[in-house]
PDB file of N, CA and C in Angstrom:
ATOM      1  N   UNK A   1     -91.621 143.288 -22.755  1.00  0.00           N
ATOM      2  CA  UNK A   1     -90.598 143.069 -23.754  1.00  0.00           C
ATOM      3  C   UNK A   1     -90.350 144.362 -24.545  1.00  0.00           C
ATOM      4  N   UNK A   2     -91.409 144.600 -24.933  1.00  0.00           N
ATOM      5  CA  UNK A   2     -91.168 146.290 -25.520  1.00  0.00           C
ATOM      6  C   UNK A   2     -90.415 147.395 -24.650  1.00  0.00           C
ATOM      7  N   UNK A   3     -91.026 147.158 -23.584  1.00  0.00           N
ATOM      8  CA  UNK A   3     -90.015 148.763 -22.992  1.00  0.00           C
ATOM      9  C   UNK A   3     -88.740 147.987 -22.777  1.00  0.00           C
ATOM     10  N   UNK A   4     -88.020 146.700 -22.575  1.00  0.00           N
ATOM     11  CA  UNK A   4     -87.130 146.226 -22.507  1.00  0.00           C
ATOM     12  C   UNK A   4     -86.372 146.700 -23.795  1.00  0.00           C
ATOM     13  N   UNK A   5     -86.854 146.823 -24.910  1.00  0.00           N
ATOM     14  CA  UNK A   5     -86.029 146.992 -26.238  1.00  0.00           C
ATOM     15  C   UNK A   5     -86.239 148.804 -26.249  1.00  0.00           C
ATOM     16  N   UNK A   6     -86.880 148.908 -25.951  1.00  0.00           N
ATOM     17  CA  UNK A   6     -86.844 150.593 -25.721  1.00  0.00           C
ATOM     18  C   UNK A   6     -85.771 150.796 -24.739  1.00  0.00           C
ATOM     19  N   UNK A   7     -85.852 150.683 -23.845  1.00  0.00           N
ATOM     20  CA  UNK A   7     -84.806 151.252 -22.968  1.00  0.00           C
ATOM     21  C   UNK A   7     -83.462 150.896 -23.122  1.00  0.00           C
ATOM     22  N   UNK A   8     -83.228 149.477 -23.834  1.00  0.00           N
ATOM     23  CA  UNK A   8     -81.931 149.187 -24.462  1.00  0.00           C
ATOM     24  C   UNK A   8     -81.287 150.651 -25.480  1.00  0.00           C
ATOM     25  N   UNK A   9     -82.529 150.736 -26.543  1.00  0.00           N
ATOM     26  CA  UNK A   9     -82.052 151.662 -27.486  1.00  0.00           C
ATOM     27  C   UNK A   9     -81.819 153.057 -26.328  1.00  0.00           C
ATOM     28  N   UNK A  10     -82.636 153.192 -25.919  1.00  0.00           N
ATOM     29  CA  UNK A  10     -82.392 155.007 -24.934  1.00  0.00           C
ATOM     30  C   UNK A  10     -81.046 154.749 -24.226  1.00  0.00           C
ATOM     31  N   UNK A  11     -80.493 153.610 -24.470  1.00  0.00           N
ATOM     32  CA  UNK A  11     -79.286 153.420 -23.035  1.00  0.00           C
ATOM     33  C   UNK A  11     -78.272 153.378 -24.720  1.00  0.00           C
ATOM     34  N   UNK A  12     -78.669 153.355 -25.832  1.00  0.00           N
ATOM     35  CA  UNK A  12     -77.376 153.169 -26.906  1.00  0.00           C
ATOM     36  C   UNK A  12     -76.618 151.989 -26.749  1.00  0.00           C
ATOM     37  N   UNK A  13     -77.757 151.082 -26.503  1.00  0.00           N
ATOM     38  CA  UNK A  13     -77.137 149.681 -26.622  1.00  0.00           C
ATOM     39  C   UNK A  13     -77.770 149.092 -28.492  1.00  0.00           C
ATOM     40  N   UNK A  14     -77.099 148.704 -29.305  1.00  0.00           N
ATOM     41  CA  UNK A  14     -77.677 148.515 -29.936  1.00  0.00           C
ATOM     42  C   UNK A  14     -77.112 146.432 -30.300  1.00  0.00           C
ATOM     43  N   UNK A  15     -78.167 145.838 -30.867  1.00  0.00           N
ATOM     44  CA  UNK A  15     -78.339 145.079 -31.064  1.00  0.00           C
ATOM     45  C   UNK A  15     -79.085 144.223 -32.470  1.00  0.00           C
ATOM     46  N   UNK A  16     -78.264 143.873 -32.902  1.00  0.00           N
ATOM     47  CA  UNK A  16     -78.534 143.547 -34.832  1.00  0.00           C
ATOM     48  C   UNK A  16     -77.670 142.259 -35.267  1.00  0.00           C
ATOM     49  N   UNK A  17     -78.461 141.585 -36.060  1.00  0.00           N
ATOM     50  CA  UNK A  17     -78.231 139.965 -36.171  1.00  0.00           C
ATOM     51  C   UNK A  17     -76.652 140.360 -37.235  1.00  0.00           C
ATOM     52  N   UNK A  18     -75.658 140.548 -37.116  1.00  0.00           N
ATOM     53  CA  UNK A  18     -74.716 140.818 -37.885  1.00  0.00           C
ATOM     54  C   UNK A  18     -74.231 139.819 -39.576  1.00  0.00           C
ATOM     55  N   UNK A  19     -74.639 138.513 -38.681  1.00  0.00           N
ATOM     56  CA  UNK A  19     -74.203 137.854 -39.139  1.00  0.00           C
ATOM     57  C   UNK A  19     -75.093 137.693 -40.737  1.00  0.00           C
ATOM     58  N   UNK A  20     -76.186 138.337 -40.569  1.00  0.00           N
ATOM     59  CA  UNK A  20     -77.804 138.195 -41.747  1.00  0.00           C
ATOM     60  C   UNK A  20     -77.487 139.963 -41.948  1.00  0.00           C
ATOM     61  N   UNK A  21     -76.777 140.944 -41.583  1.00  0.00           N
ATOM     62  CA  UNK A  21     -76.629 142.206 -42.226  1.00  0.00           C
ATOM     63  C   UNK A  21     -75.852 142.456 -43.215  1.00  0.00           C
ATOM     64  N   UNK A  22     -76.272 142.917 -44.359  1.00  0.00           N
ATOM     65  CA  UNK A  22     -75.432 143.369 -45.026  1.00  0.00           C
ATOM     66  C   UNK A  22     -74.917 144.422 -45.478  1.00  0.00           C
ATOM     67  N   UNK A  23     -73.783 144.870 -44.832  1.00  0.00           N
ATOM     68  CA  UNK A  23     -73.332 146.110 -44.994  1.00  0.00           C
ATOM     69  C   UNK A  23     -72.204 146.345 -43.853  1.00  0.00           C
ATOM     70  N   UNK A  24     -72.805 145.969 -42.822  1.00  0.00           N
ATOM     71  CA  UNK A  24     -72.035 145.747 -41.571  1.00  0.00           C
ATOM     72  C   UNK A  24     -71.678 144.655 -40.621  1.00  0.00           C
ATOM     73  N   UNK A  25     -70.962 145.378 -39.855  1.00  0.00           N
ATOM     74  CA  UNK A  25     -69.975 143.968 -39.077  1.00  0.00           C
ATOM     75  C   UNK A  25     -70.569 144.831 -37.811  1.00  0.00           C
ATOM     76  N   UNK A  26     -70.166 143.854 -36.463  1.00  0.00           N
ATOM     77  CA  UNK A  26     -69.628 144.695 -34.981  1.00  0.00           C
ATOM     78  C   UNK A  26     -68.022 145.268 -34.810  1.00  0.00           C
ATOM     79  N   UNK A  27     -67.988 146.720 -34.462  1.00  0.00           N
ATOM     80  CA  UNK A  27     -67.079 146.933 -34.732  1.00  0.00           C
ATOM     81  C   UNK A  27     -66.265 147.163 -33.102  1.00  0.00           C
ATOM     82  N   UNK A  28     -65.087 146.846 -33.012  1.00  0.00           N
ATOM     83  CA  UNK A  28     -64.321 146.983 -31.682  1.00  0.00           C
ATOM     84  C   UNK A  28     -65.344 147.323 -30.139  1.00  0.00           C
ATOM     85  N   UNK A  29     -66.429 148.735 -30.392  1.00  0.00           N
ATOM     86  CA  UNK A  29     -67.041 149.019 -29.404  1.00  0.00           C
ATOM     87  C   UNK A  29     -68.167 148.443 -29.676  1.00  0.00           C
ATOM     88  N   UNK A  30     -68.279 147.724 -30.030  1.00  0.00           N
ATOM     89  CA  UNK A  30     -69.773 147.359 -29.974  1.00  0.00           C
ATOM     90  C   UNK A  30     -70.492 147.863 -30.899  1.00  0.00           C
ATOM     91  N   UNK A  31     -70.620 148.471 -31.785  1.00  0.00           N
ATOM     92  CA  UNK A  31     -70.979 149.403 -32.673  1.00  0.00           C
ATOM     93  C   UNK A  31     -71.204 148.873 -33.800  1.00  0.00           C
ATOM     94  N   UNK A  32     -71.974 149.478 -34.942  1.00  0.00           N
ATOM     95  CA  UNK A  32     -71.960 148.481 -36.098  1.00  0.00           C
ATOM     96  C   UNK A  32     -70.993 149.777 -37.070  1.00  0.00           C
ATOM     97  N   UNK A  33     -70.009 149.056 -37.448  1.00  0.00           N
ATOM     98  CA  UNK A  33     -68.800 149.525 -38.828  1.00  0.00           C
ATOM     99  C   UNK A  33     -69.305 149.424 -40.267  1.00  0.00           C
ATOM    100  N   UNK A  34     -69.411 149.873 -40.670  1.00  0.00           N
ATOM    101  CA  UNK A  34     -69.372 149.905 -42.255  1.00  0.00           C
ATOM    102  C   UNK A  34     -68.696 149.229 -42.793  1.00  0.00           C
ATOM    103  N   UNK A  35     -68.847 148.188 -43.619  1.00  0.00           N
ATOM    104  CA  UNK A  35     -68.036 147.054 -44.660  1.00  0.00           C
ATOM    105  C   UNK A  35     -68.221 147.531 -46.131  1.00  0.00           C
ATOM    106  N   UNK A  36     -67.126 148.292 -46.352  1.00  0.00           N
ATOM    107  CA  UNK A  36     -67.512 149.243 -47.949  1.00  0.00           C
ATOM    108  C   UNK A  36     -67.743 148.231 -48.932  1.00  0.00           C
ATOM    109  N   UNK A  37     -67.149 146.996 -49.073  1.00  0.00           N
ATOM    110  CA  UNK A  37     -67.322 145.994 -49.739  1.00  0.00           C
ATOM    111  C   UNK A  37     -68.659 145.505 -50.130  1.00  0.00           C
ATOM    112  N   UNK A  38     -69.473 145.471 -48.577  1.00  0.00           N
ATOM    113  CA  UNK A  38     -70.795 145.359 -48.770  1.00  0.00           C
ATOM    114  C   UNK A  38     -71.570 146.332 -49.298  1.00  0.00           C
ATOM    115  N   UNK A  39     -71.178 147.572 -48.268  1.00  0.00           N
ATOM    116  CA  UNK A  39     -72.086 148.414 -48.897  1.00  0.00           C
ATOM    117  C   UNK A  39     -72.135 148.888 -50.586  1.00  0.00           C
ATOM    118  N   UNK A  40     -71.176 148.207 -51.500  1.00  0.00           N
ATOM    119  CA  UNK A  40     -71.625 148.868 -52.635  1.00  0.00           C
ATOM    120  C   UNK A  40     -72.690 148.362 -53.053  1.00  0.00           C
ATOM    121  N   UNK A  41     -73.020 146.652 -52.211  1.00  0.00           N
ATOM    122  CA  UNK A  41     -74.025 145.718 -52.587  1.00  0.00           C
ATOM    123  C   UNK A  41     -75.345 146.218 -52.367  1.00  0.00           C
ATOM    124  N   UNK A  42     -75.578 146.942 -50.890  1.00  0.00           N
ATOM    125  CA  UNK A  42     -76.745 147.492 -50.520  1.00  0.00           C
ATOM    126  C   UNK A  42     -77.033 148.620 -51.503  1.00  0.00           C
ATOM    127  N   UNK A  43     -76.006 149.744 -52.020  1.00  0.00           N
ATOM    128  CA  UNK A  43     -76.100 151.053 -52.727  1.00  0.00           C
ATOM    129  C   UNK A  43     -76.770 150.447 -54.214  1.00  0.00           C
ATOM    130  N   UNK A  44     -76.503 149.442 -54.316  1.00  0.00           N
ATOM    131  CA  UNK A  44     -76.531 148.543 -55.804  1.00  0.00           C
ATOM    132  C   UNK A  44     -78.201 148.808 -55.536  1.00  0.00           C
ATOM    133  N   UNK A  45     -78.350 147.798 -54.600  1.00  0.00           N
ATOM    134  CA  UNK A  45     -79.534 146.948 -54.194  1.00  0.00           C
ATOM    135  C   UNK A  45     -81.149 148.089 -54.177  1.00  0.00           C
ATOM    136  N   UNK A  46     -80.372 149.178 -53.573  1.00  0.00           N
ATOM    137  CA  UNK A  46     -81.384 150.370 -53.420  1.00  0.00           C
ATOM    138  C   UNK A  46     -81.554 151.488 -54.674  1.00  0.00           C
ATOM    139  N   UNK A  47     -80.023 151.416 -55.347  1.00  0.00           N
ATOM    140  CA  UNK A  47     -80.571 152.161 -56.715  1.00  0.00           C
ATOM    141  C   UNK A  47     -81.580 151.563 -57.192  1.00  0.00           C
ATOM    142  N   UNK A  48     -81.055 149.938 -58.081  1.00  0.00           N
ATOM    143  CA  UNK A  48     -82.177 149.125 -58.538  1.00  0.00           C
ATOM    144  C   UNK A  48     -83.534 149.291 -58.742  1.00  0.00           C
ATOM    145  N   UNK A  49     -83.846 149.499 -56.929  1.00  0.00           N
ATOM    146  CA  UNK A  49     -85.490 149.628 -56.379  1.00  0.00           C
ATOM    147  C   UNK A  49     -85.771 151.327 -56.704  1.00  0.00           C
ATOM    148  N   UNK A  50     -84.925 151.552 -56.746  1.00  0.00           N
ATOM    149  CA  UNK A  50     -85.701 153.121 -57.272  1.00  0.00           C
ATOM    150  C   UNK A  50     -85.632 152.969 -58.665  1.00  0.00           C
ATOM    151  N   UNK A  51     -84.857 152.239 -59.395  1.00  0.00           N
ATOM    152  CA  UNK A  51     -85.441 152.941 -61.057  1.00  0.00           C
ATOM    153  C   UNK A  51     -86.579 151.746 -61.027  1.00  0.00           C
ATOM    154  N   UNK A  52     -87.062 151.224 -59.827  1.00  0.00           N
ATOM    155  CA  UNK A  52     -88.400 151.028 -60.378  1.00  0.00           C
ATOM    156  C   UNK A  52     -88.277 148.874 -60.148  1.00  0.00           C
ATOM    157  N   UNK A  53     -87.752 148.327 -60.158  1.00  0.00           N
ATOM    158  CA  UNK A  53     -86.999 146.996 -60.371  1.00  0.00           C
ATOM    159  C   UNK A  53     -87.591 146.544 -59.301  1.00  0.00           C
ATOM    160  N   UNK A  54     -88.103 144.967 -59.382  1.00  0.00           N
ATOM    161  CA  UNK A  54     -88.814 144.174 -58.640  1.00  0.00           C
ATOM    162  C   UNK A  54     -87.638 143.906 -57.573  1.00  0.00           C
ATOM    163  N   UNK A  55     -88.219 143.863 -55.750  1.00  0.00           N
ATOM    164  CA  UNK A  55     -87.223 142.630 -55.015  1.00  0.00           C
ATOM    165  C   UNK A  55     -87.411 141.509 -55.960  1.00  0.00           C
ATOM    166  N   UNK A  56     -88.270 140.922 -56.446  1.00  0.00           N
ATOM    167  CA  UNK A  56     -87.562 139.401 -56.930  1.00  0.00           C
ATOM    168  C   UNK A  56     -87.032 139.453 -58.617  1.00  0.00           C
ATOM    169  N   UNK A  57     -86.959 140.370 -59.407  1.00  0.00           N
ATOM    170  CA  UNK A  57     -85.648 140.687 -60.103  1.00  0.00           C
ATOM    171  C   UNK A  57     -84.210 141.188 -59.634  1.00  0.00           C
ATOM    172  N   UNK A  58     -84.172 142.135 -58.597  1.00  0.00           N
ATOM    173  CA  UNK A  58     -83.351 142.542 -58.285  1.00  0.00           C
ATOM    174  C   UNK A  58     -82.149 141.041 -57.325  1.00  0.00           C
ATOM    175  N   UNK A  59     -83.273 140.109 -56.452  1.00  0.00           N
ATOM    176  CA  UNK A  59     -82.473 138.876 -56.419  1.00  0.00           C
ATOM    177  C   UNK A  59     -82.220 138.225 -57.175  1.00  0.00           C
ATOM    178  N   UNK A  60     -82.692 137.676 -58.177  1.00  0.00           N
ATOM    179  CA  UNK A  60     -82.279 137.141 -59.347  1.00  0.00           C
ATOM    180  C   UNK A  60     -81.092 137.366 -59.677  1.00  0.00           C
ATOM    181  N   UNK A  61     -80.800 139.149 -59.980  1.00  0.00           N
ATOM    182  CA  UNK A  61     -79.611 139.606 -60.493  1.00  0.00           C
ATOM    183  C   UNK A  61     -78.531 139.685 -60.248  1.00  0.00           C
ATOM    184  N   UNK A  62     -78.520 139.422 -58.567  1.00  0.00           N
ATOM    185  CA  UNK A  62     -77.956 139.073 -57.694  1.00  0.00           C
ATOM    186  C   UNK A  62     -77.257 137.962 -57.748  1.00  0.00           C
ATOM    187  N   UNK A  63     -78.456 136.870 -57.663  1.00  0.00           N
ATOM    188  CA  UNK A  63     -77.853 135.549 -57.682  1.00  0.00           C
ATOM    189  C   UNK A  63     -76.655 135.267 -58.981  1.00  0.00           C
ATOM    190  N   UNK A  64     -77.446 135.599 -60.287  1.00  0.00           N
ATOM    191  CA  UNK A  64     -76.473 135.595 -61.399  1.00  0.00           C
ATOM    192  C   UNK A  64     -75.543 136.225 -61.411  1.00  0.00           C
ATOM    193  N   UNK A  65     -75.319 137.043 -60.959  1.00  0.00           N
ATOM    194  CA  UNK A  65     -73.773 137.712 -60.705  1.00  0.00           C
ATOM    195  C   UNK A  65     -72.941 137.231 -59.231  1.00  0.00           C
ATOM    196  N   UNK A  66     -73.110 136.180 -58.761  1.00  0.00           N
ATOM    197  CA  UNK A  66     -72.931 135.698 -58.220  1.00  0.00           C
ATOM    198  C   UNK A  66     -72.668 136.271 -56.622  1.00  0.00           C
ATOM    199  N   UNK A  67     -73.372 137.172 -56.437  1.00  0.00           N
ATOM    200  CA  UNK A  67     -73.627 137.318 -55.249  1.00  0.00           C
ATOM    201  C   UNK A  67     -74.353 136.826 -54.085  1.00  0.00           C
ATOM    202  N   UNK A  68     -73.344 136.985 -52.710  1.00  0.00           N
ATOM    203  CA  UNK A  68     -74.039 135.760 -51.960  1.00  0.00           C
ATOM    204  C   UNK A  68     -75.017 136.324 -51.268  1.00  0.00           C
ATOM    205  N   UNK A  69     -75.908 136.030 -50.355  1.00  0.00           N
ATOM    206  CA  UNK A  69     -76.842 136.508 -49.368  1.00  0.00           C
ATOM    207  C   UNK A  69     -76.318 137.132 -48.065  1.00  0.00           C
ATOM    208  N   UNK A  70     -76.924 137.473 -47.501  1.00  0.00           N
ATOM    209  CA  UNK A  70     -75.604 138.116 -45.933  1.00  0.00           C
ATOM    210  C   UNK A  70     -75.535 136.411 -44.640  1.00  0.00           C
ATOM    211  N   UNK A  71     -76.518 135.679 -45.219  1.00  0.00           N
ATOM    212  CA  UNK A  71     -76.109 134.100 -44.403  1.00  0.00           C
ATOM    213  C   UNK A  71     -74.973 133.419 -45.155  1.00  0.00           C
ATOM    214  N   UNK A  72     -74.681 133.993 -46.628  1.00  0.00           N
ATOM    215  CA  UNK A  72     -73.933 133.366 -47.353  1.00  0.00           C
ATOM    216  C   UNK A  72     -74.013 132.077 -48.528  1.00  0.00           C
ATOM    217  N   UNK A  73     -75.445 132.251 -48.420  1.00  0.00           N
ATOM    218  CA  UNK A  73     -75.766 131.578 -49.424  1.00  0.00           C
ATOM    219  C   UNK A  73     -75.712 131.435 -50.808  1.00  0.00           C
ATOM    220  N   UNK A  74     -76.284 130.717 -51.959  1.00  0.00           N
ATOM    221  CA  UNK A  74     -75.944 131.353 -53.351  1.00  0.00           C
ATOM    222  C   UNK A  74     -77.275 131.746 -53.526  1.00  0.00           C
ATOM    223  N   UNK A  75     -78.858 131.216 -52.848  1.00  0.00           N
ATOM    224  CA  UNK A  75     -79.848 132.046 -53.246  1.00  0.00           C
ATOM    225  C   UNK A  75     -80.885 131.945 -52.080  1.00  0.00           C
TER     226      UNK A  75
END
């Protein structure tokens, strides 16, 4: 199974649950596109954690500002 996912990546096949990513979509080639929309969420998400901010404050803050999850949930 491992060299199976290795040799996928060496062949530039790539493969990512899109639908649970946030930031990106599949784009025309197969490729993953940038969703600027999202990504300000991730840029948000990663400042946060550098000035220091818990994952489970940083969801919280999330949730209250009503942001959804990348399944689309409210938490």
């Amino acid at each position: 199974m491992t060299w199976g996912q290795r040799k996928r990546f060496a062949d530039g096949k790539v493969s990512l649950p899109y639908k649970r990513f946030l930031g990106y979509k599949k784009g025309p080639d197969g490729l993953p596109v940038i969703v600027e929309e999202e990504a300000e969420i991730v840029r948000l998400i990663y400042r946060l954690f550098l000035y220091g901010k818990s994952p489970s404050y940083i969801a919280s803050m999330l949730t209250d500002e009503g942001i959804l999850t990348p399944g689309g949930k409210a938490n």
